[in-house]
PDB file of N, CA and C in Angstrom:
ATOM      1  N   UNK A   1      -4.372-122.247 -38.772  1.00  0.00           N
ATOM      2  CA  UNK A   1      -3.572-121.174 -38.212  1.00  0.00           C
ATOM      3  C   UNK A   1      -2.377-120.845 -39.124  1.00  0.00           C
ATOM      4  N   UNK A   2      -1.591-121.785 -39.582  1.00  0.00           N
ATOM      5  CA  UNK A   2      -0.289-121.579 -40.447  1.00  0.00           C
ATOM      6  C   UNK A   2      -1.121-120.544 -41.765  1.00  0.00           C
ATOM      7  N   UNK A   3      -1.768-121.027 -42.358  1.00  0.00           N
ATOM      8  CA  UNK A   3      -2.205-120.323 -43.923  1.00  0.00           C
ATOM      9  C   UNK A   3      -2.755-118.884 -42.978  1.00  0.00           C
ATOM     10  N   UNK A   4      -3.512-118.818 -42.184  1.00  0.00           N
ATOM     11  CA  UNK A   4      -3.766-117.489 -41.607  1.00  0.00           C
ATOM     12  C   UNK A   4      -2.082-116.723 -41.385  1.00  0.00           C
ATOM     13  N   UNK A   5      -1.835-117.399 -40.956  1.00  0.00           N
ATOM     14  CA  UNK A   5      -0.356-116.678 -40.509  1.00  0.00           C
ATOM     15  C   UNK A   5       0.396-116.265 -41.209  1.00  0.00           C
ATOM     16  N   UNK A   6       0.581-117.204 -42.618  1.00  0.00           N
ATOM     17  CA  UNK A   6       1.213-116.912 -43.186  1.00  0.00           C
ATOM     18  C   UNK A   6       1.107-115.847 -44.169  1.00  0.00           C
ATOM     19  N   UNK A   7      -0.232-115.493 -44.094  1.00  0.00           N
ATOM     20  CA  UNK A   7      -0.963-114.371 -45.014  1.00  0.00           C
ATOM     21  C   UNK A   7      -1.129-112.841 -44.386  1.00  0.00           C
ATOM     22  N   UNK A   8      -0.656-113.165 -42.927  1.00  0.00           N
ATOM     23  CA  UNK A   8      -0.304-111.580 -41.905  1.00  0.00           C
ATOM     24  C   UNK A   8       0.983-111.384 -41.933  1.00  0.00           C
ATOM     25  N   UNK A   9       1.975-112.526 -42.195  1.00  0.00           N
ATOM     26  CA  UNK A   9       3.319-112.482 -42.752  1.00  0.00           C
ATOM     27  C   UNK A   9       3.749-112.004 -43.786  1.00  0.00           C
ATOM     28  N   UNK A  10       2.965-112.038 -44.436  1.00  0.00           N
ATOM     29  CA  UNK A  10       3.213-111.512 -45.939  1.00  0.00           C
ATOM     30  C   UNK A  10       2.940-109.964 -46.289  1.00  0.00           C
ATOM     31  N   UNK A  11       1.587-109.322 -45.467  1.00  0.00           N
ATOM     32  CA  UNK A  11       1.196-108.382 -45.156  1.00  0.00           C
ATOM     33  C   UNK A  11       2.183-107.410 -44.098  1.00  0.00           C
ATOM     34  N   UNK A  12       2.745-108.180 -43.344  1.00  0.00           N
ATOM     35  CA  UNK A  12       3.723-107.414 -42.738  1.00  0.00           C
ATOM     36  C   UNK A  12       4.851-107.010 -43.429  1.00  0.00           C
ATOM     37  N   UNK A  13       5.449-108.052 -44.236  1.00  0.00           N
ATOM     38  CA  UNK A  13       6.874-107.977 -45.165  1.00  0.00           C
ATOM     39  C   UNK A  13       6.268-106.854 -46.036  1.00  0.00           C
ATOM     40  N   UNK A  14       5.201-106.751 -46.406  1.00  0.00           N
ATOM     41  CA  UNK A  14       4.630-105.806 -47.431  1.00  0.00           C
ATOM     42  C   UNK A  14       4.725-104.495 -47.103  1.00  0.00           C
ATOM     43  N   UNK A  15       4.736-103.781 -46.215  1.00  0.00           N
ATOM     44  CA  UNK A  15       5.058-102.775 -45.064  1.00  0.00           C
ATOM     45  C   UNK A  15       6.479-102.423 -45.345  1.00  0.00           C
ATOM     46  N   UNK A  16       7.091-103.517 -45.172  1.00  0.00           N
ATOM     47  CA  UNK A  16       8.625-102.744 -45.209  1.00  0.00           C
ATOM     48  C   UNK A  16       9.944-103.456 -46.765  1.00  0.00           C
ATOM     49  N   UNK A  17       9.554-102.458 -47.652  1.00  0.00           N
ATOM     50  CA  UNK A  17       9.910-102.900 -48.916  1.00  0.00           C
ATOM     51  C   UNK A  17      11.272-103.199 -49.507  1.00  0.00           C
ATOM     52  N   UNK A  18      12.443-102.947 -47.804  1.00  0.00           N
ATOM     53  CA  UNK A  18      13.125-103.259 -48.039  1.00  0.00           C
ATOM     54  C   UNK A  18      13.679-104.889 -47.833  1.00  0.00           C
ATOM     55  N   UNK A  19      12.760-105.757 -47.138  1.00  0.00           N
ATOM     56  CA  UNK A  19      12.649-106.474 -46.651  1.00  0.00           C
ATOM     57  C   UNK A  19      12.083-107.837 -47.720  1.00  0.00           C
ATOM     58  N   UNK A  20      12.466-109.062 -47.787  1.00  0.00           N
ATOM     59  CA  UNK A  20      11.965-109.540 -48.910  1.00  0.00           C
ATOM     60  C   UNK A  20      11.509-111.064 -48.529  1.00  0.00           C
ATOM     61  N   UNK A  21      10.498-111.653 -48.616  1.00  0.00           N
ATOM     62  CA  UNK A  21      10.150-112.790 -48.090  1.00  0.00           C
ATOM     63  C   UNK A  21      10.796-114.342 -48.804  1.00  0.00           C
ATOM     64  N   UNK A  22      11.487-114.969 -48.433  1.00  0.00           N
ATOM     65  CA  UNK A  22      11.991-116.343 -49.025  1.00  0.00           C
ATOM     66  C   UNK A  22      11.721-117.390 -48.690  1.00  0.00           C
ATOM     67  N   UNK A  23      11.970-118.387 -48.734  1.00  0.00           N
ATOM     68  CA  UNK A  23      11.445-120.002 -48.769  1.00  0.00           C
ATOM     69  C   UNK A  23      10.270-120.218 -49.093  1.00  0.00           C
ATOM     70  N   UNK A  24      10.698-121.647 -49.498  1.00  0.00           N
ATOM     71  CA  UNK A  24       9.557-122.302 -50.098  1.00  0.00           C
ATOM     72  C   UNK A  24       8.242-122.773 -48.909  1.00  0.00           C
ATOM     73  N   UNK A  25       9.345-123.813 -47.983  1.00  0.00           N
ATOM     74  CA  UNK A  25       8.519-125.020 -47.752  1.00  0.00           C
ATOM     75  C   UNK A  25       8.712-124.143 -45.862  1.00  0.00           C
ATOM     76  N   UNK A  26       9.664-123.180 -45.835  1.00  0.00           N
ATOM     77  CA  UNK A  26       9.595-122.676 -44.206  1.00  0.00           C
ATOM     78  C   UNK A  26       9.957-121.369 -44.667  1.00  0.00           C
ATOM     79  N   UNK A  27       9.286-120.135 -44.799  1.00  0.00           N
ATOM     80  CA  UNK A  27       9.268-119.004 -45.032  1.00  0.00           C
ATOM     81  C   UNK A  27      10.301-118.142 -44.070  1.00  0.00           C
ATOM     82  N   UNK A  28      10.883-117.218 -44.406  1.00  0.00           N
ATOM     83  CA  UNK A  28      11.705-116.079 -43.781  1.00  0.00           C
ATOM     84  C   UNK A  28      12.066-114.982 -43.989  1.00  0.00           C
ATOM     85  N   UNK A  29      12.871-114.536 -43.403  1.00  0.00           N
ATOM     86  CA  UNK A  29      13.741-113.165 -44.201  1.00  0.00           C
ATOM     87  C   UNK A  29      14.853-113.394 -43.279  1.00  0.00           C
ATOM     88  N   UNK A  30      15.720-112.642 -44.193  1.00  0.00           N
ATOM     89  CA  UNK A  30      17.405-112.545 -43.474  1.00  0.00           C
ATOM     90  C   UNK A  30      17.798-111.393 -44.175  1.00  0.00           C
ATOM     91  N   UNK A  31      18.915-110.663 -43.377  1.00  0.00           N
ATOM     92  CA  UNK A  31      19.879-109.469 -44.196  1.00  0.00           C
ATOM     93  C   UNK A  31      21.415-109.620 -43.661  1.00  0.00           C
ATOM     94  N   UNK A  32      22.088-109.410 -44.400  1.00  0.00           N
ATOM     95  CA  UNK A  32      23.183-109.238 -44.261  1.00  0.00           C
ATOM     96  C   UNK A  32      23.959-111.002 -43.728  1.00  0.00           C
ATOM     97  N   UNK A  33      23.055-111.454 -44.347  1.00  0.00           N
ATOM     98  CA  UNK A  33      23.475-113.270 -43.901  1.00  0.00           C
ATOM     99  C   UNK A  33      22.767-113.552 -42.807  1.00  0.00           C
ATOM    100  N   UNK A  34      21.993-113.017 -42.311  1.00  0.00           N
ATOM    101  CA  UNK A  34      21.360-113.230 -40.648  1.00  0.00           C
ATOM    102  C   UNK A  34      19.791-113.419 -41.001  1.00  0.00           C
ATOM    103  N   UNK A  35      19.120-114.811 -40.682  1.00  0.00           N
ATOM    104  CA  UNK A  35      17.873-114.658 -40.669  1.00  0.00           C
ATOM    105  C   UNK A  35      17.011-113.977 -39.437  1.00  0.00           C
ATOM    106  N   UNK A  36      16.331-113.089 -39.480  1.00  0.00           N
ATOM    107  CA  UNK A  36      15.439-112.293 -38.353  1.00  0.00           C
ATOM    108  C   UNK A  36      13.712-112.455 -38.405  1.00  0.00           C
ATOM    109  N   UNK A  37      13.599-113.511 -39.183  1.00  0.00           N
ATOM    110  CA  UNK A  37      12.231-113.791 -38.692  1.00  0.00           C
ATOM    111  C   UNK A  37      11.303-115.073 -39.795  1.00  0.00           C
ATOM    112  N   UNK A  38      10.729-116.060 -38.959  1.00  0.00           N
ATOM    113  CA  UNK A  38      10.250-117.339 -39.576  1.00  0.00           C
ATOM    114  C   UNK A  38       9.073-117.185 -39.593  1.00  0.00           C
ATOM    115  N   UNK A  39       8.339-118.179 -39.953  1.00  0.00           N
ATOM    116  CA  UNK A  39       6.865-119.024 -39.917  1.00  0.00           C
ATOM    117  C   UNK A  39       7.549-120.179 -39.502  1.00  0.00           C
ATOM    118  N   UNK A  40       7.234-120.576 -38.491  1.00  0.00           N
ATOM    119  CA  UNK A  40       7.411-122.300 -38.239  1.00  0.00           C
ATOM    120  C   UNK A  40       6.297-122.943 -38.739  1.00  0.00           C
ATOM    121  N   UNK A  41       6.554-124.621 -38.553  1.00  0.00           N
ATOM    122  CA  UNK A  41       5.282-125.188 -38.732  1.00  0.00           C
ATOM    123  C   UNK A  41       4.296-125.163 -37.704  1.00  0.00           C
ATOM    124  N   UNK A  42       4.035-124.762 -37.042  1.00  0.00           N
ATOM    125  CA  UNK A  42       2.958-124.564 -36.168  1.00  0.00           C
ATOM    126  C   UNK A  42       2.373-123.190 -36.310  1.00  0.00           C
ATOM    127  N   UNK A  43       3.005-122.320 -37.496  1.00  0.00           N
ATOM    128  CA  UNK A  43       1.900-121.282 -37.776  1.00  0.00           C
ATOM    129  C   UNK A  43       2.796-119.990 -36.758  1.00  0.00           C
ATOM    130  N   UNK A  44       3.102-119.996 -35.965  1.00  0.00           N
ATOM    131  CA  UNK A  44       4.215-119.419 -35.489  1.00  0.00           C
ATOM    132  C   UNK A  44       4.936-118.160 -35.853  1.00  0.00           C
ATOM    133  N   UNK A  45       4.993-117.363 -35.445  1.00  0.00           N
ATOM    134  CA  UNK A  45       5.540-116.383 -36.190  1.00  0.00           C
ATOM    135  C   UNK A  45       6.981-115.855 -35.134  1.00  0.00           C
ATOM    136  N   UNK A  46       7.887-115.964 -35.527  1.00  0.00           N
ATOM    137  CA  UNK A  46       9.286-115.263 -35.012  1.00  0.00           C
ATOM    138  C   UNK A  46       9.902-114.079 -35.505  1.00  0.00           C
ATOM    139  N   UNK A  47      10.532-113.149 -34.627  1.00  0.00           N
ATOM    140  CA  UNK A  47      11.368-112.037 -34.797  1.00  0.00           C
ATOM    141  C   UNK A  47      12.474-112.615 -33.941  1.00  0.00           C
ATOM    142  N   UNK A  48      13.728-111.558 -34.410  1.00  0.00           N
ATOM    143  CA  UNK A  48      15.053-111.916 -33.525  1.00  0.00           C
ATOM    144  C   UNK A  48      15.260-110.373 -33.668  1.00  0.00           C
ATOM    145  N   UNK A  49      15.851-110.300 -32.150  1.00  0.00           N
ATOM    146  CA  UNK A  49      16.238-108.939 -31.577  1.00  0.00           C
ATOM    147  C   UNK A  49      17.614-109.391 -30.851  1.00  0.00           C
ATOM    148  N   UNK A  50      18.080-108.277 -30.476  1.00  0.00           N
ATOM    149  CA  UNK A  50      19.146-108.567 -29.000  1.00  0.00           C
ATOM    150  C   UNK A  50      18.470-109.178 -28.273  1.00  0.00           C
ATOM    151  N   UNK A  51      19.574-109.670 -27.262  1.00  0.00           N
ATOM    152  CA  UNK A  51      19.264-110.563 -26.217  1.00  0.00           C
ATOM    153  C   UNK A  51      18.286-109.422 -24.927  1.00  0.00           C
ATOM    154  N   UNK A  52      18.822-108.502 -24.782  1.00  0.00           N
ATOM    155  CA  UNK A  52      18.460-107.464 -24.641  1.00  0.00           C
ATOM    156  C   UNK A  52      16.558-107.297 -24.226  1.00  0.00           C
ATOM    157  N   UNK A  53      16.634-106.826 -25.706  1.00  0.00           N
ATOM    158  CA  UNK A  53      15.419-106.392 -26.277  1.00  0.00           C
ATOM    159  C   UNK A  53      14.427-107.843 -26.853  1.00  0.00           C
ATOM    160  N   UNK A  54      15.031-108.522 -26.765  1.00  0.00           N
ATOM    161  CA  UNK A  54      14.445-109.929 -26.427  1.00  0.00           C
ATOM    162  C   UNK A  54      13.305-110.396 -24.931  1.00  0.00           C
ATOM    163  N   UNK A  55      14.377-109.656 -24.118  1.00  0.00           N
ATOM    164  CA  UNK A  55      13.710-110.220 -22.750  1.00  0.00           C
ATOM    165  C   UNK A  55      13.112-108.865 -22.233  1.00  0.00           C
ATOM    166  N   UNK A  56      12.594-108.182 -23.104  1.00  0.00           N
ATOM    167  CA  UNK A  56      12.098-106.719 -23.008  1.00  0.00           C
ATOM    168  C   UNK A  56      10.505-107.116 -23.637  1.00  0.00           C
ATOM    169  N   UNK A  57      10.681-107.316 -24.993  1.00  0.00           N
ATOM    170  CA  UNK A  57       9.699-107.673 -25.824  1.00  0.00           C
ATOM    171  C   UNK A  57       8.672-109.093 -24.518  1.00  0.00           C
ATOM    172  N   UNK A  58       9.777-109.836 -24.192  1.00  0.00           N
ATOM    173  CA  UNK A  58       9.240-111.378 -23.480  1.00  0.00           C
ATOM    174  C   UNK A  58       8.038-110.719 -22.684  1.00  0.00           C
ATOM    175  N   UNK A  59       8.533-109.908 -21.892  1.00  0.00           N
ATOM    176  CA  UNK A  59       7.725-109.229 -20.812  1.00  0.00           C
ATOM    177  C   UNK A  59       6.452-108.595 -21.381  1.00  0.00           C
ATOM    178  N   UNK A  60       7.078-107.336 -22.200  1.00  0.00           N
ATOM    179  CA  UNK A  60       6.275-106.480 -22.565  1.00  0.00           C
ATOM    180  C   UNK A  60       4.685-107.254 -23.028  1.00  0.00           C
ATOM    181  N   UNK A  61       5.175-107.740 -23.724  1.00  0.00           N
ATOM    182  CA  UNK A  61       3.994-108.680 -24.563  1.00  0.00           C
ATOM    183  C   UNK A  61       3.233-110.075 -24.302  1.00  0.00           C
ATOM    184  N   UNK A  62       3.858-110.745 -23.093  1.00  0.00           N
ATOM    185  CA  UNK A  62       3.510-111.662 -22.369  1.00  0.00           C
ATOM    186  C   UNK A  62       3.611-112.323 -23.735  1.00  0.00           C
ATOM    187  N   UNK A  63       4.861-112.636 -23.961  1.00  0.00           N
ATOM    188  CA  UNK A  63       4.952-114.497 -24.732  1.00  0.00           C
ATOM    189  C   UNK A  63       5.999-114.903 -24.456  1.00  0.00           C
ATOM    190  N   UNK A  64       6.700-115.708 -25.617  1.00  0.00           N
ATOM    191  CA  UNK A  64       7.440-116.187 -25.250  1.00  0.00           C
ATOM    192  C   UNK A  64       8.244-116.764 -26.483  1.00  0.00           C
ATOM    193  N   UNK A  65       9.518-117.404 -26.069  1.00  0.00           N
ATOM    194  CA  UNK A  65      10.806-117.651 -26.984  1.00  0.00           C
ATOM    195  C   UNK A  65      10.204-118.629 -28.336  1.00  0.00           C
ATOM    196  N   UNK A  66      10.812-118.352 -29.371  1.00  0.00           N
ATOM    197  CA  UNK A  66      10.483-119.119 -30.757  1.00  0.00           C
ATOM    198  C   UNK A  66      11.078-120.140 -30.658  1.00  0.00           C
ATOM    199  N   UNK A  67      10.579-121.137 -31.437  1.00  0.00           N
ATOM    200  CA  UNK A  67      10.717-122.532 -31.480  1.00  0.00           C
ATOM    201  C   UNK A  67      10.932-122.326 -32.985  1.00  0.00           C
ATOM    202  N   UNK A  68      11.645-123.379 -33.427  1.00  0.00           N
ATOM    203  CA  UNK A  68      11.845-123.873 -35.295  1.00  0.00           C
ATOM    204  C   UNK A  68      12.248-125.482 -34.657  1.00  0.00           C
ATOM    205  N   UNK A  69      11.501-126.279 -35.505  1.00  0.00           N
ATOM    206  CA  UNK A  69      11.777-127.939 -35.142  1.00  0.00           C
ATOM    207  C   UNK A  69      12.420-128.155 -33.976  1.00  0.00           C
ATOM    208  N   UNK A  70      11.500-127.656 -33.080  1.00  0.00           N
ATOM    209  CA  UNK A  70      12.023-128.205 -31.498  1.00  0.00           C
ATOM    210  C   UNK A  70      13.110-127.464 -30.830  1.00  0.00           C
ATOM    211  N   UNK A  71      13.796-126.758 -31.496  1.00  0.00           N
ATOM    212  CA  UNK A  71      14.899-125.953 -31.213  1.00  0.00           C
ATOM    213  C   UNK A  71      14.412-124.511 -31.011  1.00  0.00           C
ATOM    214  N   UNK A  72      15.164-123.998 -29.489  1.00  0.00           N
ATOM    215  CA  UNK A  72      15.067-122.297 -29.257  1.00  0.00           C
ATOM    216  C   UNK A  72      15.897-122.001 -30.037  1.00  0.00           C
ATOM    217  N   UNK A  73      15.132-121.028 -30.690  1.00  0.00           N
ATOM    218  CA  UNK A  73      15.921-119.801 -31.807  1.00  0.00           C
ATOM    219  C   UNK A  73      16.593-118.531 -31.285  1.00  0.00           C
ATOM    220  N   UNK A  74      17.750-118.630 -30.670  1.00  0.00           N
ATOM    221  CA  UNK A  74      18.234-117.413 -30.192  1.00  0.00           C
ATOM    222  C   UNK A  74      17.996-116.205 -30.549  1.00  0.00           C
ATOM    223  N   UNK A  75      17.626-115.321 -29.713  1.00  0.00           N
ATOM    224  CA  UNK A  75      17.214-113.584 -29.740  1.00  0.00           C
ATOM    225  C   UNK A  75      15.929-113.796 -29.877  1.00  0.00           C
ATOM    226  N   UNK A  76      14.873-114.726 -30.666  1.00  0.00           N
ATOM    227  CA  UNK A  76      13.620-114.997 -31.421  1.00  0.00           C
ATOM    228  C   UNK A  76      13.057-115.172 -30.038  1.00  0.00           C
ATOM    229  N   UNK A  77      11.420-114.388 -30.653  1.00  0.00           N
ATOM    230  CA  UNK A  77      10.296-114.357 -29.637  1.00  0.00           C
ATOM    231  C   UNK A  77       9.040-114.362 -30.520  1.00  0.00           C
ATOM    232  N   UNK A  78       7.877-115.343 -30.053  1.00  0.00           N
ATOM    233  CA  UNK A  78       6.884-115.244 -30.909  1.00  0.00           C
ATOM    234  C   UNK A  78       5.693-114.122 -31.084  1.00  0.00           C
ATOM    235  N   UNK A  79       5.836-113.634 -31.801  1.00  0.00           N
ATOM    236  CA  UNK A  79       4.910-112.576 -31.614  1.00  0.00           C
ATOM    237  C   UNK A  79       3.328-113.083 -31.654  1.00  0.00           C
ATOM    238  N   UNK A  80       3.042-112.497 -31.278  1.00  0.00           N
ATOM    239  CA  UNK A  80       1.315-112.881 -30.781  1.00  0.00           C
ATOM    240  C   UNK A  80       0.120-112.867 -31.704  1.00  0.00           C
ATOM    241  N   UNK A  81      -0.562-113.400 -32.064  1.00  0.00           N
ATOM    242  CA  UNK A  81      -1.663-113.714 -32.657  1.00  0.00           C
ATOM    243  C   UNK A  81      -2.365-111.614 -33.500  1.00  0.00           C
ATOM    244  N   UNK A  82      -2.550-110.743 -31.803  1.00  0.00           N
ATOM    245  CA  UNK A  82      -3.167-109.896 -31.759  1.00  0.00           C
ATOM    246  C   UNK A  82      -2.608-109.048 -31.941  1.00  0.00           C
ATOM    247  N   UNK A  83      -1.028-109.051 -32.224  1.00  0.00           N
ATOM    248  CA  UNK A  83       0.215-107.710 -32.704  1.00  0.00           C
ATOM    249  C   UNK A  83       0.329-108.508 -34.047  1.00  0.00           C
ATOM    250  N   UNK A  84       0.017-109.431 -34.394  1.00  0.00           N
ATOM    251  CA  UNK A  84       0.144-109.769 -36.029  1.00  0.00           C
ATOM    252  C   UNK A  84      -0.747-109.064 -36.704  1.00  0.00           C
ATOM    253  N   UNK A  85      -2.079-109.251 -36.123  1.00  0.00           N
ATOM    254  CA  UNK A  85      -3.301-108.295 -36.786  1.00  0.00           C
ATOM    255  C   UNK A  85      -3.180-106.828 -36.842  1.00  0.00           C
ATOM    256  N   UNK A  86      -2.189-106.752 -35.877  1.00  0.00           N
ATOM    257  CA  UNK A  86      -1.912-105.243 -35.952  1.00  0.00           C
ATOM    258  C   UNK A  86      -0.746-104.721 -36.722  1.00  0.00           C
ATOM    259  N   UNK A  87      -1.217-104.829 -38.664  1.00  0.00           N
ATOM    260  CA  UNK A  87       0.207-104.687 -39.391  1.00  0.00           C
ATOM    261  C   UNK A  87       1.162-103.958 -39.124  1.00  0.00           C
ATOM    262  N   UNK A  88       0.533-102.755 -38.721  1.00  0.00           N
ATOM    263  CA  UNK A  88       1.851-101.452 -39.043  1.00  0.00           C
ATOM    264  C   UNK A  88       2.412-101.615 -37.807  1.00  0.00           C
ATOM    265  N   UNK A  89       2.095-101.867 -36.533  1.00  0.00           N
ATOM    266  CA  UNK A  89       2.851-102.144 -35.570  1.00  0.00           C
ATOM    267  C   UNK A  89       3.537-103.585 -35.685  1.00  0.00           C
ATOM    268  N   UNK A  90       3.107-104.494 -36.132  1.00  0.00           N
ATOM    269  CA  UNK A  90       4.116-105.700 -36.592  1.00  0.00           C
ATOM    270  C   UNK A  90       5.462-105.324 -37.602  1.00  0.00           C
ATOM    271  N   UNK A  91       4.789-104.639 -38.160  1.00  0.00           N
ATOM    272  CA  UNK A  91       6.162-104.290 -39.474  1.00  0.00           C
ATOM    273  C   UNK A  91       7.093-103.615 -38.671  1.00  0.00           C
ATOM    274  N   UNK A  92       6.618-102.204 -37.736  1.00  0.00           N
ATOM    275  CA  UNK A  92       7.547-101.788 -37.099  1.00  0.00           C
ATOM    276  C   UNK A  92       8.733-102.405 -36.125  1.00  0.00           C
ATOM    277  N   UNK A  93       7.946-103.571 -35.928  1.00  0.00           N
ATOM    278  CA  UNK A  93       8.805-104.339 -34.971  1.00  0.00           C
ATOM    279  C   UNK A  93       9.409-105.284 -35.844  1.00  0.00           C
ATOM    280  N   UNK A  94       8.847-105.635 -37.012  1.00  0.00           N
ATOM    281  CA  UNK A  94       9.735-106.424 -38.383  1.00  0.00           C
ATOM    282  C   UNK A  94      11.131-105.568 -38.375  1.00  0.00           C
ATOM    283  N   UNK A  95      10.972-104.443 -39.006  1.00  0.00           N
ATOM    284  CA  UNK A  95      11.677-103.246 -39.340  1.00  0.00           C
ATOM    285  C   UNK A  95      13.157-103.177 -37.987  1.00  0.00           C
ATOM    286  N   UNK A  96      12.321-102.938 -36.486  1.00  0.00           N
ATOM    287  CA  UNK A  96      13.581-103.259 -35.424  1.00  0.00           C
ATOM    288  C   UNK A  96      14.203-103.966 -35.957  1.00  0.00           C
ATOM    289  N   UNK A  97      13.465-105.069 -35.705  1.00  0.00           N
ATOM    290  CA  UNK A  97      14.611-106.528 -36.189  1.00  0.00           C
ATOM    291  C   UNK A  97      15.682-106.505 -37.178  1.00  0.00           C
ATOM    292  N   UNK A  98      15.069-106.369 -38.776  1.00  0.00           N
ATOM    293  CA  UNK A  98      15.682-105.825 -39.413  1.00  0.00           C
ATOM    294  C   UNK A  98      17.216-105.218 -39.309  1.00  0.00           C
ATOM    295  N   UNK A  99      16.931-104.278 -38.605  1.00  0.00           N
ATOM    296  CA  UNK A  99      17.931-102.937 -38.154  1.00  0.00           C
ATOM    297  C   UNK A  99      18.791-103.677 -37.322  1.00  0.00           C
ATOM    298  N   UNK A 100      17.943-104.759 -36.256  1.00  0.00           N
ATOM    299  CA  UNK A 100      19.136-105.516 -35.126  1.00  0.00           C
ATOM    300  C   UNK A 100      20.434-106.189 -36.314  1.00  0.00           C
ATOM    301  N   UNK A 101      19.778-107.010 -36.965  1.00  0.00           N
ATOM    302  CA  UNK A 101      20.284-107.704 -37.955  1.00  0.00           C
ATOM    303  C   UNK A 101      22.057-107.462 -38.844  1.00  0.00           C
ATOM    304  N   UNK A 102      21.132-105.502 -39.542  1.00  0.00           N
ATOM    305  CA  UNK A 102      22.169-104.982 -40.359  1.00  0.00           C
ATOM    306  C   UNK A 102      23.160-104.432 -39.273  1.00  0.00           C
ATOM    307  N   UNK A 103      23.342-104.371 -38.710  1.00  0.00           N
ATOM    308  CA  UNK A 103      23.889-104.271 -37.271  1.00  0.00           C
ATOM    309  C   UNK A 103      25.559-105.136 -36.984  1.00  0.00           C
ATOM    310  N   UNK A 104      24.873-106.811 -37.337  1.00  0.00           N
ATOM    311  CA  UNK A 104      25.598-107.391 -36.471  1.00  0.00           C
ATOM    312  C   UNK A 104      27.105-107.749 -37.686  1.00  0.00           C
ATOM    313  N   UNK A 105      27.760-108.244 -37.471  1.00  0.00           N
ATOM    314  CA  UNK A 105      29.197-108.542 -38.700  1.00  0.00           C
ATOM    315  C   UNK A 105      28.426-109.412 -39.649  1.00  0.00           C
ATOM    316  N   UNK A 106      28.884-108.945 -41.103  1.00  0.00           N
ATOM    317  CA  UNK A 106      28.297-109.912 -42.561  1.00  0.00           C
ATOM    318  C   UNK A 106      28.524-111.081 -41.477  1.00  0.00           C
ATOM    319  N   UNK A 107      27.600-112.204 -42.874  1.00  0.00           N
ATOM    320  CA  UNK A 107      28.205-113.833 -42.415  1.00  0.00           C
ATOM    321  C   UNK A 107      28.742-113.991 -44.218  1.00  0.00           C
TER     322      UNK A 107
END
């Protein structure tokens, strides 16, 4: 699942070119000092939104809050197996995030 995942991850970041994929050994992106979306080790895929649009997404999509080493990732929700396959609508919701991100005060 992780190497699958991580290869719809990559395909998604690919979508939005302003967006740039980092780490080695736990993959991400961040802007403006704020990371908005992982690969955990369990293959996992996270976005961070408002708290908001967090418990909007929760519903909408029937999942649920991101995990990174045992820890809830605030705003983060895992996106689903079957909206990963679906790039351009994953990126778009990459892209939200994104936007939540440039949003909030530098770090």
């Amino acid at each position: 699942m992780y190497e699958r995942n991580l290869k719809l991850y990559r395909q998604i970041i690919d979508k939005c070119p302003e967006i740039k994929l980092k780490g080695k050994t736990m993959p991400y992106t961040s802007a403006n000092g704020h990371m908005f979306s992982q690969l955990n080790k369990a293959g996992e895929i996270g976005f961070r939104f408002s708290e908001e649009v967090k418990e909007k997404y929760l519903e909408e999509l029937s999942t649920a809050v991101f995990k990174s080493y045992g820890a809830i990732m605030r705003g983060y929700i895992i996106i689903p197996v079957k909206l990963l396959e679906d790039i351009d609508t994953a990126a778009q919701l990459l892209q939200e995030s994104y936007q939540y991100v440039m949003n909030l005060p530098p770090k």
